[in-house]
N, C-alpha and C. Protein backbone atom coordinates (compact mmCIF):
# COMPACT_ATOMS: atom_id res chain seq x y z
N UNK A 1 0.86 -1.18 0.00
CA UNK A 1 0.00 0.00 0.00
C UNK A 1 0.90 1.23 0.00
N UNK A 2 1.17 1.91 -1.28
CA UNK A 2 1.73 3.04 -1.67
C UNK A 2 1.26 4.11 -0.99
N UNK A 3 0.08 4.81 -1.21
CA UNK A 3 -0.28 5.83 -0.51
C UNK A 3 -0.88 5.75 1.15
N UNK A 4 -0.41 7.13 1.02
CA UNK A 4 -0.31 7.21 2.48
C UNK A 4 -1.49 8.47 2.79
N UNK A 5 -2.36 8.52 3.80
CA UNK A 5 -3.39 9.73 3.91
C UNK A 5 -3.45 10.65 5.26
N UNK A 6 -3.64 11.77 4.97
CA UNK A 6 -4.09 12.85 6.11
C UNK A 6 -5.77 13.14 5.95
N UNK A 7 -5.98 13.05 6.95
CA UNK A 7 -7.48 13.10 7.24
C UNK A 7 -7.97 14.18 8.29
N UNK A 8 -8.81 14.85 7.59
CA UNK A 8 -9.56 16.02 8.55
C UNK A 8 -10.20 15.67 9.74
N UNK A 9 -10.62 15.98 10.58
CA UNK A 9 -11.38 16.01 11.92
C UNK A 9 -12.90 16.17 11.23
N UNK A 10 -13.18 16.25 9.91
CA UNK A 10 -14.29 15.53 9.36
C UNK A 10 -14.95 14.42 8.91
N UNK A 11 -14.00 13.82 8.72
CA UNK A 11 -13.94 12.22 8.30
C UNK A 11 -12.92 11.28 8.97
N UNK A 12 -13.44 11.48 10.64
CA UNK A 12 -12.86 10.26 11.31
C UNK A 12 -13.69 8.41 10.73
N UNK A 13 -14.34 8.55 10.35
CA UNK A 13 -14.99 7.31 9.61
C UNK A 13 -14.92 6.81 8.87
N UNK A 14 -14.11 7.63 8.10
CA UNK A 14 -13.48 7.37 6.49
C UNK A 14 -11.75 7.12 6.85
N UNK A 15 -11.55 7.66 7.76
CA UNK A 15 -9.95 7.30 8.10
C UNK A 15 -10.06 6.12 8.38
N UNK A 16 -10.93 5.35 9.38
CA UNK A 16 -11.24 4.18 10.10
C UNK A 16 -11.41 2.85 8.79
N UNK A 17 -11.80 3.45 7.97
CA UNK A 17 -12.07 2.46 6.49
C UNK A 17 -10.72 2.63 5.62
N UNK A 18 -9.77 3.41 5.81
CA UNK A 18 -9.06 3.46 4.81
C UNK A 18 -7.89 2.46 5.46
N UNK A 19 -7.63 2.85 6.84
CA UNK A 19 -7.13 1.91 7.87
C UNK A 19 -7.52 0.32 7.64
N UNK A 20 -8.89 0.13 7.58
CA UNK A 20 -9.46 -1.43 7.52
C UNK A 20 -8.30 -1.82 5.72
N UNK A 21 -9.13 -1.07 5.20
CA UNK A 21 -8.29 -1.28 3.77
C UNK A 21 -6.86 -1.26 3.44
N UNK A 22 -6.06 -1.03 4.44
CA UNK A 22 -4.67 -1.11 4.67
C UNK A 22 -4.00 -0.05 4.23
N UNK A 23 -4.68 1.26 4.26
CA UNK A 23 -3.85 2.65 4.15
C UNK A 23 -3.36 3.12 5.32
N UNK A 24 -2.26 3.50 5.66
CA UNK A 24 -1.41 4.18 6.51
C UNK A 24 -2.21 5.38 6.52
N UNK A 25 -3.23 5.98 7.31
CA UNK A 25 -3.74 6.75 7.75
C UNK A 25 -3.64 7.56 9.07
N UNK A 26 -3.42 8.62 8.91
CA UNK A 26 -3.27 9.36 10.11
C UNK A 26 -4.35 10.64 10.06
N UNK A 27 -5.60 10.64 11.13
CA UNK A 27 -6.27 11.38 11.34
C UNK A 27 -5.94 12.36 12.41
N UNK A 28 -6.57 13.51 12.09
CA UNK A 28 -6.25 15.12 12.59
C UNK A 28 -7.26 15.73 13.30
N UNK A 29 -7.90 15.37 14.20
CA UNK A 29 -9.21 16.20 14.96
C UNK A 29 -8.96 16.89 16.07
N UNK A 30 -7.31 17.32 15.95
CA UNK A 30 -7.29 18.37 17.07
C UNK A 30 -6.35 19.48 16.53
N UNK A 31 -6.00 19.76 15.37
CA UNK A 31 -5.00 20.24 14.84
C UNK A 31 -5.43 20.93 14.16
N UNK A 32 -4.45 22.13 14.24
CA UNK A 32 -5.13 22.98 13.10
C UNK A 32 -4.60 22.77 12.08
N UNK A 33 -5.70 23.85 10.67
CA UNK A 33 -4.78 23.48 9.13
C UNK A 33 -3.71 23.42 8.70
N UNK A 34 -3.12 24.35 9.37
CA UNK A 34 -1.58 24.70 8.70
C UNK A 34 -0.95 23.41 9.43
N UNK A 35 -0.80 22.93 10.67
CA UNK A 35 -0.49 22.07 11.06
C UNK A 35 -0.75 20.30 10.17
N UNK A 36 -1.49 20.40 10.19
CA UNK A 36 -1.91 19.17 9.20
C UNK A 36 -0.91 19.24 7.53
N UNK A 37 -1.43 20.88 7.14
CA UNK A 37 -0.89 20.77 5.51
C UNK A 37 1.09 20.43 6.00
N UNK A 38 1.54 20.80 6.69
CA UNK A 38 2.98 20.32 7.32
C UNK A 38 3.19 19.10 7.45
N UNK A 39 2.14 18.52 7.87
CA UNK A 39 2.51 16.71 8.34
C UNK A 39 2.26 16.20 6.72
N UNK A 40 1.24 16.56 6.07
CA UNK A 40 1.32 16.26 5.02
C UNK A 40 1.72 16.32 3.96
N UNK A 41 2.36 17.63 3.89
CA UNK A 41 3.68 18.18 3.22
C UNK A 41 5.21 17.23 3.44
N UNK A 42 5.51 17.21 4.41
CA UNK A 42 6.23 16.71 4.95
C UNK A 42 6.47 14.97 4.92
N UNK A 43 5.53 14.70 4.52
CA UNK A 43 5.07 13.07 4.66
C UNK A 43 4.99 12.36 3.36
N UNK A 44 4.46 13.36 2.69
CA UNK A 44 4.08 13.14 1.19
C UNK A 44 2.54 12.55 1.56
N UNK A 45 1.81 12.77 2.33
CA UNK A 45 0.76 12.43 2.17
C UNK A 45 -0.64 12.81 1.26
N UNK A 46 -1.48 12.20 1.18
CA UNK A 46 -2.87 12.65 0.59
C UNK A 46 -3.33 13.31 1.17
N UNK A 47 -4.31 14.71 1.34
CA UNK A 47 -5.03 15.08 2.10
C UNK A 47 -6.56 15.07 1.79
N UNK A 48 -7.31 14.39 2.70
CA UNK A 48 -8.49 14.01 2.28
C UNK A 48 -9.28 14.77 3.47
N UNK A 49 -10.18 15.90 2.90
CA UNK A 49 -11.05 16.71 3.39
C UNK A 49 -12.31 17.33 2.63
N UNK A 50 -13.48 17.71 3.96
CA UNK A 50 -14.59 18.04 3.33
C UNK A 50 -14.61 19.52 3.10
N UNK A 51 -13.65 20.37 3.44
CA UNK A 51 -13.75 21.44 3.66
C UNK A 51 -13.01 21.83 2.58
N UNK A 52 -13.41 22.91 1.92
CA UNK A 52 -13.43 22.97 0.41
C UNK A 52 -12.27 24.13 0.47
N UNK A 53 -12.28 25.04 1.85
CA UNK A 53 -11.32 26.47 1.53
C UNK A 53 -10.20 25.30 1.78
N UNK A 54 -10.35 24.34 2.86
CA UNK A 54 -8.97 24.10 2.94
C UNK A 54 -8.10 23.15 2.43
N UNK A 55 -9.35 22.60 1.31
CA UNK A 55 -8.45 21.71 0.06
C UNK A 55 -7.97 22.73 -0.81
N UNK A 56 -8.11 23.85 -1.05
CA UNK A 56 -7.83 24.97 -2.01
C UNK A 56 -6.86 25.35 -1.03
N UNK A 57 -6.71 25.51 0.15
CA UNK A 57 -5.22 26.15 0.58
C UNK A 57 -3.90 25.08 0.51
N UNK A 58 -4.52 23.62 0.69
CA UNK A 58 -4.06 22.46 0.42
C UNK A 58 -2.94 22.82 -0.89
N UNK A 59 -4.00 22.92 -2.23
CA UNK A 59 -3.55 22.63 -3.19
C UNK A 59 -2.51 23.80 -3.28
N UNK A 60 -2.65 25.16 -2.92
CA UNK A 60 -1.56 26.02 -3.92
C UNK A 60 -0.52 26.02 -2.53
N UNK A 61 0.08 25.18 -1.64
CA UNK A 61 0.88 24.78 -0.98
C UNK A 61 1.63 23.18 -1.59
N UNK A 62 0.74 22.91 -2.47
CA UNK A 62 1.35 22.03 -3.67
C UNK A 62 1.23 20.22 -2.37
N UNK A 63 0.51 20.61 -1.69
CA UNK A 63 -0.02 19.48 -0.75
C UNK A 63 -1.14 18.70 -1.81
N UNK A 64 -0.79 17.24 -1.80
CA UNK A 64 -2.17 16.43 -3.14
C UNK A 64 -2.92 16.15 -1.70
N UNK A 65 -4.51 17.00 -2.92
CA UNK A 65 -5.36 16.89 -1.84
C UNK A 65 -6.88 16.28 -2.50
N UNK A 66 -7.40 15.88 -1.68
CA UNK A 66 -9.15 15.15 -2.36
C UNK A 66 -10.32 15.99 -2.06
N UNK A 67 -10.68 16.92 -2.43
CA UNK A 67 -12.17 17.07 -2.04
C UNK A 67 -12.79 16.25 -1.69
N UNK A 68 -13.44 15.76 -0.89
CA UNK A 68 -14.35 14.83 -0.43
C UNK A 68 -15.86 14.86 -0.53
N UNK A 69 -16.68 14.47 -1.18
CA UNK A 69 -17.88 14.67 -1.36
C UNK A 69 -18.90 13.46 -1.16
N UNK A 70 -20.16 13.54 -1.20
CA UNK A 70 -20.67 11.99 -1.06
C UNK A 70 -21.55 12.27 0.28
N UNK A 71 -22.52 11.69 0.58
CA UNK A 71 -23.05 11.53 1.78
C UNK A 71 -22.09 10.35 2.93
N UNK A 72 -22.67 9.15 2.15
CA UNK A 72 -22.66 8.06 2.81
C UNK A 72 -20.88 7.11 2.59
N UNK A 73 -20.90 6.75 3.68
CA UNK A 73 -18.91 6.00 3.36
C UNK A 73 -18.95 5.49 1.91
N UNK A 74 -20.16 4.48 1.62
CA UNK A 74 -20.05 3.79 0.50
C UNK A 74 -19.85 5.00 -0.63
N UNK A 75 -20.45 6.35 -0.49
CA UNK A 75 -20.49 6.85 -1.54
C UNK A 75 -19.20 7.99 -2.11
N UNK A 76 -18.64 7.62 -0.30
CA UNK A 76 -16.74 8.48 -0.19
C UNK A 76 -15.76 7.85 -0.81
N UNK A 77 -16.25 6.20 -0.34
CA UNK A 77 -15.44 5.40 -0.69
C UNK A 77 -15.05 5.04 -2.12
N UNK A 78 -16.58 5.08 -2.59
CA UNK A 78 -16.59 4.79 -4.15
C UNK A 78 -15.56 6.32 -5.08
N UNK A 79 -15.86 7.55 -4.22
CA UNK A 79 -15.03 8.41 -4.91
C UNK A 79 -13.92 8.48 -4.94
N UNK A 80 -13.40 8.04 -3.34
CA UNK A 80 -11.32 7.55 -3.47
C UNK A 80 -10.94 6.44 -4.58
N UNK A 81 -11.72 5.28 -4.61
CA UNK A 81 -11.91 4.09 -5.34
C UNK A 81 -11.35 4.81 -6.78
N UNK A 82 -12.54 5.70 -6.96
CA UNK A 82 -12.52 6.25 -8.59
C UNK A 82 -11.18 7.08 -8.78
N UNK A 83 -11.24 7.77 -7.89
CA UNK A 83 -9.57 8.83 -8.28
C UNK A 83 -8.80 8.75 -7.79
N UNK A 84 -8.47 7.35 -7.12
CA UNK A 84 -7.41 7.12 -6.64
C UNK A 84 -6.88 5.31 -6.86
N UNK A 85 -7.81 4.69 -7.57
CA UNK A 85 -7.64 3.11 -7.77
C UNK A 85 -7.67 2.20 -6.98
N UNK A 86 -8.83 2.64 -5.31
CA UNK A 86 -8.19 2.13 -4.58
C UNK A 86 -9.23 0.43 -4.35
N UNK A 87 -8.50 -0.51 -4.22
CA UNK A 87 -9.64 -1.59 -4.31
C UNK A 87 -10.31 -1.70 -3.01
N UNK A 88 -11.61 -1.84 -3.59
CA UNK A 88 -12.45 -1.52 -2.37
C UNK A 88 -12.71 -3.28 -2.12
N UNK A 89 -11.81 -3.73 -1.50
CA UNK A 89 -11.91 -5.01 -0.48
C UNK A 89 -10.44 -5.15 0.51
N UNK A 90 -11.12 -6.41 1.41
CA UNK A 90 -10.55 -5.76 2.88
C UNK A 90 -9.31 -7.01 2.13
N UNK A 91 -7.97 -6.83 2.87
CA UNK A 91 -7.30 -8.01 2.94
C UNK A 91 -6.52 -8.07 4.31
N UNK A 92 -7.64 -8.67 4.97
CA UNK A 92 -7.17 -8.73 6.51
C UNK A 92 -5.74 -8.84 7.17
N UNK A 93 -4.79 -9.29 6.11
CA UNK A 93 -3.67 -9.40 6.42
C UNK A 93 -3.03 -8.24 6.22
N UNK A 94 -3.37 -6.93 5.78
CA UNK A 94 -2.99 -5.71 5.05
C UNK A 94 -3.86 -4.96 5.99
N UNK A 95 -4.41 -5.40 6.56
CA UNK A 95 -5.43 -4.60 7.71
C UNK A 95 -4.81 -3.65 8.61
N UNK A 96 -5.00 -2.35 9.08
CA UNK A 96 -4.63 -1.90 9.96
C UNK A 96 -5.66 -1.54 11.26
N UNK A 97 -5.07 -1.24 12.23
CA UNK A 97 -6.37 -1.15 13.36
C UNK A 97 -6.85 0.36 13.45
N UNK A 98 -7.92 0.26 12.95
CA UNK A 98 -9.07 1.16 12.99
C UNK A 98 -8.74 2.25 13.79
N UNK A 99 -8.56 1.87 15.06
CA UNK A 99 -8.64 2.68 16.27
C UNK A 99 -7.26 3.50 16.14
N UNK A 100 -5.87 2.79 16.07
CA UNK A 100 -4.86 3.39 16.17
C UNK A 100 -4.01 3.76 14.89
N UNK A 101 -4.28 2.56 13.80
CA UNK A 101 -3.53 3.02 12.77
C UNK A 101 -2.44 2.05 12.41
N UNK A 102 -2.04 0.99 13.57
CA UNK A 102 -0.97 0.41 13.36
C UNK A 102 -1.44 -0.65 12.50
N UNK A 103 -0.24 -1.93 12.27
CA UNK A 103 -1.00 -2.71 11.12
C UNK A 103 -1.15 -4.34 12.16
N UNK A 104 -2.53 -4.89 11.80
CA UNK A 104 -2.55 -5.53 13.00
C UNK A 104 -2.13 -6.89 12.64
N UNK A 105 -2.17 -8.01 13.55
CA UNK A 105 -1.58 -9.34 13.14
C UNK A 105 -2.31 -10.54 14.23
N UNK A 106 -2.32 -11.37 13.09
CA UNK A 106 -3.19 -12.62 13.57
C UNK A 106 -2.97 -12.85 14.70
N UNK A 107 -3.59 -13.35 15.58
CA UNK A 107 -3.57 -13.95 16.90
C UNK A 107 -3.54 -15.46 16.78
N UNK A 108 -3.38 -16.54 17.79
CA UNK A 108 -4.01 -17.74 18.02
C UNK A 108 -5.38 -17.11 19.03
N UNK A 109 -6.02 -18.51 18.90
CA UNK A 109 -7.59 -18.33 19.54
C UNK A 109 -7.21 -18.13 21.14
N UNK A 110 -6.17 -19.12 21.79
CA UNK A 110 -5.79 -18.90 22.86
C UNK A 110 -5.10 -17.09 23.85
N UNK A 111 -4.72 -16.84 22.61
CA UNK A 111 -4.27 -15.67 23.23
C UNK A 111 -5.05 -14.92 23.75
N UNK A 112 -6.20 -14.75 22.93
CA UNK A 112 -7.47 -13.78 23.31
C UNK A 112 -8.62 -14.16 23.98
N UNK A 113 -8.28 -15.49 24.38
CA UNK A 113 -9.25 -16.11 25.52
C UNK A 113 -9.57 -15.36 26.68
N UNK A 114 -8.92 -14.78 27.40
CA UNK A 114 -9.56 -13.98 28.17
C UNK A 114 -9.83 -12.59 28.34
N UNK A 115 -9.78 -11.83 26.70
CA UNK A 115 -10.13 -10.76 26.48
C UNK A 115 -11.08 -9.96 25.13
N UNK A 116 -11.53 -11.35 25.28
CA UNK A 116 -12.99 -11.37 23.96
C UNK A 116 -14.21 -12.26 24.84
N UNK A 117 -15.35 -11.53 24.80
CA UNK A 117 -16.34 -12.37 24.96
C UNK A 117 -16.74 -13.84 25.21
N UNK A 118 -16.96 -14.43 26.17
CA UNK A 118 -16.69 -16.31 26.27
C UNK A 118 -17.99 -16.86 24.81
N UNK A 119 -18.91 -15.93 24.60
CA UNK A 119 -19.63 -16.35 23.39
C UNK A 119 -18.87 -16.42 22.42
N UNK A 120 -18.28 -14.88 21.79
CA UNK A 120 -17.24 -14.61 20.86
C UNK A 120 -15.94 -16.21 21.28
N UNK A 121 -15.24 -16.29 21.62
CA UNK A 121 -14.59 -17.28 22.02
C UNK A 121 -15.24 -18.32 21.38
N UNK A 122 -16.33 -19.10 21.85
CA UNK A 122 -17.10 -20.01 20.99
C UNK A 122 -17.29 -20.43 20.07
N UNK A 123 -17.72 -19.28 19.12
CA UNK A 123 -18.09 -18.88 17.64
C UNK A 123 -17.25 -18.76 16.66
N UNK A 124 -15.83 -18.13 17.12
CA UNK A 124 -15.05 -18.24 16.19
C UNK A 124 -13.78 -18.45 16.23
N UNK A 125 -13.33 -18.65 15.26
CA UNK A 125 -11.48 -19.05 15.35
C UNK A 125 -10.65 -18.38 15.13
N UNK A 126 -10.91 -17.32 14.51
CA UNK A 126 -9.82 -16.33 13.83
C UNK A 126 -10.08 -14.91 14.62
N UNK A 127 -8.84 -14.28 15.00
CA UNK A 127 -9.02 -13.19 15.91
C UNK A 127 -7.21 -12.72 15.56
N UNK A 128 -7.80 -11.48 15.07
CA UNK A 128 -6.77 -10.58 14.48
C UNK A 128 -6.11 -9.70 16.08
N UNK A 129 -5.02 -9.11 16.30
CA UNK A 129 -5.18 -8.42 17.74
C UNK A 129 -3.86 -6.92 16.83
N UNK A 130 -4.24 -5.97 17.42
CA UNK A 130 -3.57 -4.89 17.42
C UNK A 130 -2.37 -4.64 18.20
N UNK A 131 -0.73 -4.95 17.90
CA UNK A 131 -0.09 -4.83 19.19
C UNK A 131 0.42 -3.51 19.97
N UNK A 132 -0.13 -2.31 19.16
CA UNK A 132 -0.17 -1.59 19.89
C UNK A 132 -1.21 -1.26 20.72
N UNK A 133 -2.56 -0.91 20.67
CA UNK A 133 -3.45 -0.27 21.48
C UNK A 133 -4.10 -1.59 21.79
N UNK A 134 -4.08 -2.95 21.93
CA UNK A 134 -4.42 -4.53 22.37
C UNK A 134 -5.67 -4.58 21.73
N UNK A 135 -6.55 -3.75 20.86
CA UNK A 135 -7.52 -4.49 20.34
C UNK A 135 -8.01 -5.44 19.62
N UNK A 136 -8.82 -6.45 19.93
CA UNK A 136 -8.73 -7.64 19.39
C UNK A 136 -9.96 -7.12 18.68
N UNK A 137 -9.86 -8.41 17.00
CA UNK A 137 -10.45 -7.87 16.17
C UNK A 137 -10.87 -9.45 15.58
N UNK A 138 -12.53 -9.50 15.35
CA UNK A 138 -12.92 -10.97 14.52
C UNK A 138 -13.90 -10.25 13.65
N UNK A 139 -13.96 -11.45 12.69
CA UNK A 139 -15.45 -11.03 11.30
C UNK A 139 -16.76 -11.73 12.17
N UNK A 140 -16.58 -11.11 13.20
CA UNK A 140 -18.08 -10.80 13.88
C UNK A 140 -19.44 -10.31 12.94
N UNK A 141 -20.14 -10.40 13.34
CA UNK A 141 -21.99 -9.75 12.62
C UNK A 141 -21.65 -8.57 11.96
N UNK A 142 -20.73 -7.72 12.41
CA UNK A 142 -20.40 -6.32 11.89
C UNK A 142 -19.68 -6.48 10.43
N UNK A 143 -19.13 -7.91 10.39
CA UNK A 143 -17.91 -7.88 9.37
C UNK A 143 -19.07 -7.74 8.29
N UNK A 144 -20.30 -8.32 7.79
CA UNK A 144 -21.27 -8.32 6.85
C UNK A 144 -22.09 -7.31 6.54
N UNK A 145 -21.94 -6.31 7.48
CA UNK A 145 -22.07 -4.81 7.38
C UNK A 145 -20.92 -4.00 6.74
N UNK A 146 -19.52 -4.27 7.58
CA UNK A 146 -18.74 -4.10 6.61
C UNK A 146 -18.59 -3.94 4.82
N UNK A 147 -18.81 -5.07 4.56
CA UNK A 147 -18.88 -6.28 2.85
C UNK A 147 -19.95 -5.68 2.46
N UNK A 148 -21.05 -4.94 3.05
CA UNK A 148 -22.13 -4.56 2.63
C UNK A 148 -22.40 -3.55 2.00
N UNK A 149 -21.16 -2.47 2.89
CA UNK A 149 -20.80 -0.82 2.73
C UNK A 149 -19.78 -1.14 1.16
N UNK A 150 -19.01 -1.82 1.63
CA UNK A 150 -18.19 -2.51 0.32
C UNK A 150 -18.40 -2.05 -0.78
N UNK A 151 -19.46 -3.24 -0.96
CA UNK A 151 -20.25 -3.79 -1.77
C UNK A 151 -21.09 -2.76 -2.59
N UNK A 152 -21.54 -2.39 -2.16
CA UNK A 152 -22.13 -0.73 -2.37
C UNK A 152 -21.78 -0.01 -3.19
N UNK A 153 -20.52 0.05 -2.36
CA UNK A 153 -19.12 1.60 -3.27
C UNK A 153 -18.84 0.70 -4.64
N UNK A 154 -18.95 -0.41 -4.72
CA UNK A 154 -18.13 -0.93 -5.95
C UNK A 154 -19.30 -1.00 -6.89
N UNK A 155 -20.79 -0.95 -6.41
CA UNK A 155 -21.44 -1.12 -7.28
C UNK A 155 -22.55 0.28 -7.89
N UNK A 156 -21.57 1.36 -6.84
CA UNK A 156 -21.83 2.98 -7.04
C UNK A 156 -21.08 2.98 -8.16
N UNK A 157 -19.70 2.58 -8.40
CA UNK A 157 -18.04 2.71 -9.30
C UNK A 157 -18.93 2.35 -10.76
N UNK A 158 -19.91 1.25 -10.78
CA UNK A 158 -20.08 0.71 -11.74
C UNK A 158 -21.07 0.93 -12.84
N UNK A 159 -22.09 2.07 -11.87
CA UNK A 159 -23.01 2.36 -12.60
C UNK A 159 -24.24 1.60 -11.69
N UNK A 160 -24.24 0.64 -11.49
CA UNK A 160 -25.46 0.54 -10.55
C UNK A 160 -26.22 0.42 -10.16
């Protein structure tokens, strides 16, 4: 995963998906602009925002930046997808953790025995864990919500 993204304090939800999708994402919801266009200057990052003055201050600071438009993730997603190539499916092994950003890595079932649900435990076998911020991560009920939002954006891309 080549590109790398800066994200506004508008689209913490869209950072959280670009993360699942294995982009090196770093979100900004306490920082101001000029601060951000620096990290991203500096980084070579994307800057992906809804705020339109400050993709235009973005750009003539020569920072690559996305307007962001769309209501719904599926319909953000489908627009990075389009101008940026990005494939809209997960590859869990390319996964990063949502929450922090780092890139996460398989667990055994044992490890997370006593910090997942004794149902969860039950149900499934595969449990991804974050080693920085310890969150453990499975294709729980949510994962088909996930595939769903997906699913969506790729079939926004396509016409539809």
């Amino acid at each position: 995963m080549d590109m790398e993204f800066a994200v506004d304090g508008m689209l913490g939800k869209l950072a959280r998906w670009l993360r699942m999708l294995g982009y090196d994402t770093k979100y900004f919801n306490n920082m101001d602009d000029d601060e951000i266009l620096k990290v991203a200057s500096e980084e070579k990052r994307i800057l992906l925002t809804r705020d339109y003055q400050f993709f235009r201050k973005a750009s003539t600071h020569g920072v690559r930046a996305i307007f962001i438009e769309g209501r719904t993730h599926a319909e953000r997603l489908a627009e990075l997808s389009r101008q940026l190539n990005i494939r809209l499916e997960i590859d869990i092994n390319m996964s990063r953790c949502p929450k922090c950003n780092t890139r996460i890595r398989q667990a055994n079932k044992e490890e997370v025995k006593d910090r997942v649900p004794k149902s969860t435990y039950n149900l499934y076998d595969e449990f991804w864990v974050c080693p920085r911020c310890n969150q453990v991560y499975w294709k729980g009920s949510h994962w088909k919500k996930i595939n769903n939002t997906l699913n969506h954006a790729r079939q926004i891309n396509s016409g539809k």
